[in-house]
C-alpha atoms as a PDB file:
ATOM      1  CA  UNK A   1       0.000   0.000   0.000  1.00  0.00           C
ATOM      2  CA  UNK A   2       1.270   3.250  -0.956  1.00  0.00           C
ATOM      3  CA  UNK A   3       0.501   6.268   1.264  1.00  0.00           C
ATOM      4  CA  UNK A   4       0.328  10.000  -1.087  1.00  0.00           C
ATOM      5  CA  UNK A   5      -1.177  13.170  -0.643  1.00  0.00           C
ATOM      6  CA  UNK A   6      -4.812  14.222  -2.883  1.00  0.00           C
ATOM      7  CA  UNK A   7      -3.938  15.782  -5.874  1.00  0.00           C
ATOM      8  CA  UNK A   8      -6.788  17.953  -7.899  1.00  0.00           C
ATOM      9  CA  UNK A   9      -7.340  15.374 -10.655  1.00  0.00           C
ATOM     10  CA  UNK A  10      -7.903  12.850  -7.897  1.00  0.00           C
ATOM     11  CA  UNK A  11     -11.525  14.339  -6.608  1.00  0.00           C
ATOM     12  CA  UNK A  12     -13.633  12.213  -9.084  1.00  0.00           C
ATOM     13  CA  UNK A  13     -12.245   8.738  -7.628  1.00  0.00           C
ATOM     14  CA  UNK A  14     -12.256  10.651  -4.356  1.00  0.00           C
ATOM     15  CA  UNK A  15     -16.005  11.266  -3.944  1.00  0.00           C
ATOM     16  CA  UNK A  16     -16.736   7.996  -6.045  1.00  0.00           C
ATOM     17  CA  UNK A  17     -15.412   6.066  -3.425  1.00  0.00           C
ATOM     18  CA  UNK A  18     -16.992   8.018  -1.098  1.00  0.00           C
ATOM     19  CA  UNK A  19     -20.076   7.779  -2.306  1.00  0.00           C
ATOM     20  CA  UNK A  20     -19.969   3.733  -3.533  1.00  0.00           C
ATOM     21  CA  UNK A  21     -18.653   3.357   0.767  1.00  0.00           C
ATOM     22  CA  UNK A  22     -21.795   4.759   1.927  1.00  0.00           C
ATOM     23  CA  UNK A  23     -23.795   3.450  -0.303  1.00  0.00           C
ATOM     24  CA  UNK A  24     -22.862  -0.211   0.791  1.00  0.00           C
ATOM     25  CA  UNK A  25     -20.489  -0.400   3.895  1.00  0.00           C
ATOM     26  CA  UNK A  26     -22.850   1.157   5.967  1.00  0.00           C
ATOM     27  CA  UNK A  27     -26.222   0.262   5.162  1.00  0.00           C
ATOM     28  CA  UNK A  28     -25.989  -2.384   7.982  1.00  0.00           C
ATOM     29  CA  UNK A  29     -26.156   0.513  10.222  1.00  0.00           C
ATOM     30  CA  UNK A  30     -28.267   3.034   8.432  1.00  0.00           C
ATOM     31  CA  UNK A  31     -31.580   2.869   6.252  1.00  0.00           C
ATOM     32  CA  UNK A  32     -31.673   3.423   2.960  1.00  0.00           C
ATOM     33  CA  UNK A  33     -33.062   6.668   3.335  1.00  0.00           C
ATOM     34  CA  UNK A  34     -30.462   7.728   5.790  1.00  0.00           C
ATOM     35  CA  UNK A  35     -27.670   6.491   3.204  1.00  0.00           C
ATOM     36  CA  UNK A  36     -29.591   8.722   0.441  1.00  0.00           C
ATOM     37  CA  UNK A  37     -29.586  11.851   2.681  1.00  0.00           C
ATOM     38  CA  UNK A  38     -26.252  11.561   4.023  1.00  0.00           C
ATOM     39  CA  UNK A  39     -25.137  11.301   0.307  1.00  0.00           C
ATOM     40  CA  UNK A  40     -27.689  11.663  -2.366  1.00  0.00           C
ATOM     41  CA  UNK A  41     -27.774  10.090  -5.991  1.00  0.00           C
ATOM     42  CA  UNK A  42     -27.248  13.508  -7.343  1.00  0.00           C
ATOM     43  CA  UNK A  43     -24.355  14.594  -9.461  1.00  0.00           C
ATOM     44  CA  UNK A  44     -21.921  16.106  -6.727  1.00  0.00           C
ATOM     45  CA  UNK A  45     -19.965  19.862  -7.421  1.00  0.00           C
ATOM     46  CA  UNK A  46     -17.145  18.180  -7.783  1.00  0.00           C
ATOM     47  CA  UNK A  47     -15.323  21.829  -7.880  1.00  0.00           C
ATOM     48  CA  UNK A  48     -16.483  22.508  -3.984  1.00  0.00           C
ATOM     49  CA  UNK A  49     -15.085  18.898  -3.399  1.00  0.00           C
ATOM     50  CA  UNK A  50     -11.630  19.852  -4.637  1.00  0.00           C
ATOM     51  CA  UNK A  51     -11.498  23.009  -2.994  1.00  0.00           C
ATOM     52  CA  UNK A  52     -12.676  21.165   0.404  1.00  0.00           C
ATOM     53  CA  UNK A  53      -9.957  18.358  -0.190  1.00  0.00           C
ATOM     54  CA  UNK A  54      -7.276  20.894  -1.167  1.00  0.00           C
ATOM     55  CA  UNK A  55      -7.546  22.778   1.848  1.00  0.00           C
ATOM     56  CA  UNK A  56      -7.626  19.922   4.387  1.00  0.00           C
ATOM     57  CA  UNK A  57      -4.582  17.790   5.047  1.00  0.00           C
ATOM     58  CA  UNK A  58      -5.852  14.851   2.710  1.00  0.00           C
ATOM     59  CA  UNK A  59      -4.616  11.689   2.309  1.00  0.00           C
ATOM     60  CA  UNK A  60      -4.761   8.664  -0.056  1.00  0.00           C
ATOM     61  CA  UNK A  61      -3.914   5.009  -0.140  1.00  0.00           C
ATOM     62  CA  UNK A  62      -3.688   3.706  -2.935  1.00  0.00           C
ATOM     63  CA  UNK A  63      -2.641  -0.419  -3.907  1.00  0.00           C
ATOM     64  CA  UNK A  64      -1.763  -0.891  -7.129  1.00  0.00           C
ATOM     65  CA  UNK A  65      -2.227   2.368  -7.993  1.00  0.00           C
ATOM     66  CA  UNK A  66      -5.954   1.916  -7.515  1.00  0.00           C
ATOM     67  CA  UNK A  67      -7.811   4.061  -4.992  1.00  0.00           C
ATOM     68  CA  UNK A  68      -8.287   1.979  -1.659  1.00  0.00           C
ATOM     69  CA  UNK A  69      -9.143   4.661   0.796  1.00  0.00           C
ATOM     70  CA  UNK A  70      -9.039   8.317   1.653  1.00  0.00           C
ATOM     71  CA  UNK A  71      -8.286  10.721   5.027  1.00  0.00           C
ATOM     72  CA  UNK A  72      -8.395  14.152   6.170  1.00  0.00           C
ATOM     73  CA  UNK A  73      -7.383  16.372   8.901  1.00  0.00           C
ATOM     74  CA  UNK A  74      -9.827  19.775   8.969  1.00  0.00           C
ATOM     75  CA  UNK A  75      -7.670  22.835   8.492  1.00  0.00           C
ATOM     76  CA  UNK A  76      -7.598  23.527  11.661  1.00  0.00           C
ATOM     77  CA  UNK A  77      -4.587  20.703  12.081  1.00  0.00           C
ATOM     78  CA  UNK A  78      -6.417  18.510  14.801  1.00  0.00           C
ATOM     79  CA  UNK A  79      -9.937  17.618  13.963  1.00  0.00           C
ATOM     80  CA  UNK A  80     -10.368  14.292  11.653  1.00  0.00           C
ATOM     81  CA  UNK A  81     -13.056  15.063   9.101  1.00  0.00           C
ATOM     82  CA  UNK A  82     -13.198  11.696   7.055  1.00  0.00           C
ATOM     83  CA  UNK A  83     -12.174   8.321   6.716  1.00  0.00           C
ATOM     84  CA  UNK A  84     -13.547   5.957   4.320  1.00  0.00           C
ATOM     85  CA  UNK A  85     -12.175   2.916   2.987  1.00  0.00           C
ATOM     86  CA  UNK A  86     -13.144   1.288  -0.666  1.00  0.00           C
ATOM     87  CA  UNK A  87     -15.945  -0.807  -0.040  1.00  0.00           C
ATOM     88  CA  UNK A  88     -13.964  -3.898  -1.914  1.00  0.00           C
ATOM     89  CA  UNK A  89     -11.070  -3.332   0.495  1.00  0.00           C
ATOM     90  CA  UNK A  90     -12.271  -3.438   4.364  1.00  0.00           C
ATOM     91  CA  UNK A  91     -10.670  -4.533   7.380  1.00  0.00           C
ATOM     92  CA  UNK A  92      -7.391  -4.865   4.949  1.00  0.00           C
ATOM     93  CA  UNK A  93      -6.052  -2.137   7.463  1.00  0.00           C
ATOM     94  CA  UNK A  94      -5.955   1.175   4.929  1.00  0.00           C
ATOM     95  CA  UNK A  95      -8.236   3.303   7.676  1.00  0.00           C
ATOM     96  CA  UNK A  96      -5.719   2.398  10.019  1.00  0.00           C
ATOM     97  CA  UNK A  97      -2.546   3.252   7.883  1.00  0.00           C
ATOM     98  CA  UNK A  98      -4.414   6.588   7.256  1.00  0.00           C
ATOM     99  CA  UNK A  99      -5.277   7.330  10.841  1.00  0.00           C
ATOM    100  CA  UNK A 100      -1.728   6.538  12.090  1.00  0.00           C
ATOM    101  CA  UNK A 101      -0.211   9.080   9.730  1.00  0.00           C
ATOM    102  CA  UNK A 102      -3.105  11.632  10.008  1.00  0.00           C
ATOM    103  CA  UNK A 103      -2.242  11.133  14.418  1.00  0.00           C
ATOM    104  CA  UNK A 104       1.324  11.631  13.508  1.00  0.00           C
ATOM    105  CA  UNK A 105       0.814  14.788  11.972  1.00  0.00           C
ATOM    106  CA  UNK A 106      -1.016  16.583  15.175  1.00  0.00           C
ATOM    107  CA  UNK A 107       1.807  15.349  17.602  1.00  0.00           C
ATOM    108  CA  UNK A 108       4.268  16.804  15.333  1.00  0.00           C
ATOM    109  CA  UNK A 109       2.361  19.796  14.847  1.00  0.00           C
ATOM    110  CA  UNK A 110       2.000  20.026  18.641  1.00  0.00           C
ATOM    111  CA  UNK A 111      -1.526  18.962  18.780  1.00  0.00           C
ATOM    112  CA  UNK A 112      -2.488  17.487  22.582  1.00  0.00           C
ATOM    113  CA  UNK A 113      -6.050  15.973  20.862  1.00  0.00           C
ATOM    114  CA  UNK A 114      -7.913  14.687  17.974  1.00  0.00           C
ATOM    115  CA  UNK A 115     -11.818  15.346  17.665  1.00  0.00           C
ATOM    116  CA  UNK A 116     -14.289  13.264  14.767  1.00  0.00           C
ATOM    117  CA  UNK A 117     -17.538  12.659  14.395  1.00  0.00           C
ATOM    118  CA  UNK A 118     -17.841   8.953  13.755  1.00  0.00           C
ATOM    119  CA  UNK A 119     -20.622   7.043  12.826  1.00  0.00           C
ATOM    120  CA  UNK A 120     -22.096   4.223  13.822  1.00  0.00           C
ATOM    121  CA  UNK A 121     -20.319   2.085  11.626  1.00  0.00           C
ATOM    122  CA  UNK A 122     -17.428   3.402  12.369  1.00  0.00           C
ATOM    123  CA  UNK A 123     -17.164   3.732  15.793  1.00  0.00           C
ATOM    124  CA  UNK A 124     -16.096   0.493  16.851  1.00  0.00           C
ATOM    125  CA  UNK A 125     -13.201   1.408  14.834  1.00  0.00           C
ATOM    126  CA  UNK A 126     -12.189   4.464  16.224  1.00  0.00           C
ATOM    127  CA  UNK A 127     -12.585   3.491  19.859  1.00  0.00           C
ATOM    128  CA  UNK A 128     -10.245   0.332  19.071  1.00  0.00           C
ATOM    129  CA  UNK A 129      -7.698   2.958  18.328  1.00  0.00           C
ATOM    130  CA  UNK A 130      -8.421   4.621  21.859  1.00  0.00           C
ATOM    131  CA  UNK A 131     -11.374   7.225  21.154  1.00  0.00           C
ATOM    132  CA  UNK A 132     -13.389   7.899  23.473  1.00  0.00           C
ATOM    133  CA  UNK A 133     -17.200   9.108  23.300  1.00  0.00           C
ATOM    134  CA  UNK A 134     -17.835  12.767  24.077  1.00  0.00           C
ATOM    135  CA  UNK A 135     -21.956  12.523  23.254  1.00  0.00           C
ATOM    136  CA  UNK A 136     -23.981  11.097  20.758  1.00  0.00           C
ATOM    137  CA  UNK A 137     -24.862  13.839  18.175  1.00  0.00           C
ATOM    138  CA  UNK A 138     -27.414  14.093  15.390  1.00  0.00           C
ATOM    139  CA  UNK A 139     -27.511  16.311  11.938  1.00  0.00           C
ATOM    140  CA  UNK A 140     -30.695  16.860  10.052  1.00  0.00           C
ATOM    141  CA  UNK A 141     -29.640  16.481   6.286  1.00  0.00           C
ATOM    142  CA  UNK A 142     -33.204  16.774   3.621  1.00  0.00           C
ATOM    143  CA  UNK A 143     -35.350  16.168   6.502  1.00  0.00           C
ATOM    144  CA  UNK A 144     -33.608  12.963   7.644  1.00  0.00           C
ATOM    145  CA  UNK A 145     -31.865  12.409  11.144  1.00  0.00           C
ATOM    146  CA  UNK A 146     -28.344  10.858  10.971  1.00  0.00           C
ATOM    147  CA  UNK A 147     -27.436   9.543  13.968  1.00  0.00           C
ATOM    148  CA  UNK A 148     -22.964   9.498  14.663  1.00  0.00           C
ATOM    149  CA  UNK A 149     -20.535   9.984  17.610  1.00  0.00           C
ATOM    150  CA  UNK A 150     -18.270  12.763  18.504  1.00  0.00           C
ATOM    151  CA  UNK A 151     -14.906  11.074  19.665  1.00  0.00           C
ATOM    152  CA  UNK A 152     -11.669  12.444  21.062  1.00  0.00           C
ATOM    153  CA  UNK A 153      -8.222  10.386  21.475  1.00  0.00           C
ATOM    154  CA  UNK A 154      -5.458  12.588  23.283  1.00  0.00           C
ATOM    155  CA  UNK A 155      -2.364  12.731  21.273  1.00  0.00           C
ATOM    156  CA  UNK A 156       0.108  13.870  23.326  1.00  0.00           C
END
Protein backbone atom coordinates (compact mmCIF):
# COMPACT_ATOMS: atom_id res chain seq x y z
CA UNK A 1 0.00 0.00 0.00
CA UNK A 2 1.27 3.25 -0.96
CA UNK A 3 0.50 6.27 1.26
CA UNK A 4 0.33 10.00 -1.09
CA UNK A 5 -1.18 13.17 -0.64
CA UNK A 6 -4.81 14.22 -2.88
CA UNK A 7 -3.94 15.78 -5.87
CA UNK A 8 -6.79 17.95 -7.90
CA UNK A 9 -7.34 15.37 -10.66
CA UNK A 10 -7.90 12.85 -7.90
CA UNK A 11 -11.53 14.34 -6.61
CA UNK A 12 -13.63 12.21 -9.08
CA UNK A 13 -12.25 8.74 -7.63
CA UNK A 14 -12.26 10.65 -4.36
CA UNK A 15 -16.00 11.27 -3.94
CA UNK A 16 -16.74 8.00 -6.04
CA UNK A 17 -15.41 6.07 -3.43
CA UNK A 18 -16.99 8.02 -1.10
CA UNK A 19 -20.08 7.78 -2.31
CA UNK A 20 -19.97 3.73 -3.53
CA UNK A 21 -18.65 3.36 0.77
CA UNK A 22 -21.80 4.76 1.93
CA UNK A 23 -23.80 3.45 -0.30
CA UNK A 24 -22.86 -0.21 0.79
CA UNK A 25 -20.49 -0.40 3.90
CA UNK A 26 -22.85 1.16 5.97
CA UNK A 27 -26.22 0.26 5.16
CA UNK A 28 -25.99 -2.38 7.98
CA UNK A 29 -26.16 0.51 10.22
CA UNK A 30 -28.27 3.03 8.43
CA UNK A 31 -31.58 2.87 6.25
CA UNK A 32 -31.67 3.42 2.96
CA UNK A 33 -33.06 6.67 3.34
CA UNK A 34 -30.46 7.73 5.79
CA UNK A 35 -27.67 6.49 3.20
CA UNK A 36 -29.59 8.72 0.44
CA UNK A 37 -29.59 11.85 2.68
CA UNK A 38 -26.25 11.56 4.02
CA UNK A 39 -25.14 11.30 0.31
CA UNK A 40 -27.69 11.66 -2.37
CA UNK A 41 -27.77 10.09 -5.99
CA UNK A 42 -27.25 13.51 -7.34
CA UNK A 43 -24.36 14.59 -9.46
CA UNK A 44 -21.92 16.11 -6.73
CA UNK A 45 -19.97 19.86 -7.42
CA UNK A 46 -17.15 18.18 -7.78
CA UNK A 47 -15.32 21.83 -7.88
CA UNK A 48 -16.48 22.51 -3.98
CA UNK A 49 -15.09 18.90 -3.40
CA UNK A 50 -11.63 19.85 -4.64
CA UNK A 51 -11.50 23.01 -2.99
CA UNK A 52 -12.68 21.16 0.40
CA UNK A 53 -9.96 18.36 -0.19
CA UNK A 54 -7.28 20.89 -1.17
CA UNK A 55 -7.55 22.78 1.85
CA UNK A 56 -7.63 19.92 4.39
CA UNK A 57 -4.58 17.79 5.05
CA UNK A 58 -5.85 14.85 2.71
CA UNK A 59 -4.62 11.69 2.31
CA UNK A 60 -4.76 8.66 -0.06
CA UNK A 61 -3.91 5.01 -0.14
CA UNK A 62 -3.69 3.71 -2.94
CA UNK A 63 -2.64 -0.42 -3.91
CA UNK A 64 -1.76 -0.89 -7.13
CA UNK A 65 -2.23 2.37 -7.99
CA UNK A 66 -5.95 1.92 -7.51
CA UNK A 67 -7.81 4.06 -4.99
CA UNK A 68 -8.29 1.98 -1.66
CA UNK A 69 -9.14 4.66 0.80
CA UNK A 70 -9.04 8.32 1.65
CA UNK A 71 -8.29 10.72 5.03
CA UNK A 72 -8.40 14.15 6.17
CA UNK A 73 -7.38 16.37 8.90
CA UNK A 74 -9.83 19.77 8.97
CA UNK A 75 -7.67 22.84 8.49
CA UNK A 76 -7.60 23.53 11.66
CA UNK A 77 -4.59 20.70 12.08
CA UNK A 78 -6.42 18.51 14.80
CA UNK A 79 -9.94 17.62 13.96
CA UNK A 80 -10.37 14.29 11.65
CA UNK A 81 -13.06 15.06 9.10
CA UNK A 82 -13.20 11.70 7.06
CA UNK A 83 -12.17 8.32 6.72
CA UNK A 84 -13.55 5.96 4.32
CA UNK A 85 -12.18 2.92 2.99
CA UNK A 86 -13.14 1.29 -0.67
CA UNK A 87 -15.94 -0.81 -0.04
CA UNK A 88 -13.96 -3.90 -1.91
CA UNK A 89 -11.07 -3.33 0.49
CA UNK A 90 -12.27 -3.44 4.36
CA UNK A 91 -10.67 -4.53 7.38
CA UNK A 92 -7.39 -4.86 4.95
CA UNK A 93 -6.05 -2.14 7.46
CA UNK A 94 -5.95 1.17 4.93
CA UNK A 95 -8.24 3.30 7.68
CA UNK A 96 -5.72 2.40 10.02
CA UNK A 97 -2.55 3.25 7.88
CA UNK A 98 -4.41 6.59 7.26
CA UNK A 99 -5.28 7.33 10.84
CA UNK A 100 -1.73 6.54 12.09
CA UNK A 101 -0.21 9.08 9.73
CA UNK A 102 -3.11 11.63 10.01
CA UNK A 103 -2.24 11.13 14.42
CA UNK A 104 1.32 11.63 13.51
CA UNK A 105 0.81 14.79 11.97
CA UNK A 106 -1.02 16.58 15.18
CA UNK A 107 1.81 15.35 17.60
CA UNK A 108 4.27 16.80 15.33
CA UNK A 109 2.36 19.80 14.85
CA UNK A 110 2.00 20.03 18.64
CA UNK A 111 -1.53 18.96 18.78
CA UNK A 112 -2.49 17.49 22.58
CA UNK A 113 -6.05 15.97 20.86
CA UNK A 114 -7.91 14.69 17.97
CA UNK A 115 -11.82 15.35 17.67
CA UNK A 116 -14.29 13.26 14.77
CA UNK A 117 -17.54 12.66 14.39
CA UNK A 118 -17.84 8.95 13.75
CA UNK A 119 -20.62 7.04 12.83
CA UNK A 120 -22.10 4.22 13.82
CA UNK A 121 -20.32 2.09 11.63
CA UNK A 122 -17.43 3.40 12.37
CA UNK A 123 -17.16 3.73 15.79
CA UNK A 124 -16.10 0.49 16.85
CA UNK A 125 -13.20 1.41 14.83
CA UNK A 126 -12.19 4.46 16.22
CA UNK A 127 -12.58 3.49 19.86
CA UNK A 128 -10.24 0.33 19.07
CA UNK A 129 -7.70 2.96 18.33
CA UNK A 130 -8.42 4.62 21.86
CA UNK A 131 -11.37 7.22 21.15
CA UNK A 132 -13.39 7.90 23.47
CA UNK A 133 -17.20 9.11 23.30
CA UNK A 134 -17.83 12.77 24.08
CA UNK A 135 -21.96 12.52 23.25
CA UNK A 136 -23.98 11.10 20.76
CA UNK A 137 -24.86 13.84 18.17
CA UNK A 138 -27.41 14.09 15.39
CA UNK A 139 -27.51 16.31 11.94
CA UNK A 140 -30.69 16.86 10.05
CA UNK A 141 -29.64 16.48 6.29
CA UNK A 142 -33.20 16.77 3.62
CA UNK A 143 -35.35 16.17 6.50
CA UNK A 144 -33.61 12.96 7.64
CA UNK A 145 -31.87 12.41 11.14
CA UNK A 146 -28.34 10.86 10.97
CA UNK A 147 -27.44 9.54 13.97
CA UNK A 148 -22.96 9.50 14.66
CA UNK A 149 -20.54 9.98 17.61
CA UNK A 150 -18.27 12.76 18.50
CA UNK A 151 -14.91 11.07 19.66
CA UNK A 152 -11.67 12.44 21.06
CA UNK A 153 -8.22 10.39 21.47
CA UNK A 154 -5.46 12.59 23.28
CA UNK A 155 -2.36 12.73 21.27
CA UNK A 156 0.11 13.87 23.33
Amino acid sequence: MHIRPFKADDTAAVYQLFYDTVHSVNLQHYTPEEVEAWVPSQAPDLQQWQERLLRQRTLLAEINGHLVGFANLEADGCNIDMVYTHKDFQGQGIATALVEQLEQEVKRNGGARIELAASITARPFFEKRGYQLIRVNEVRRYGIVLRNFIMEKRVE
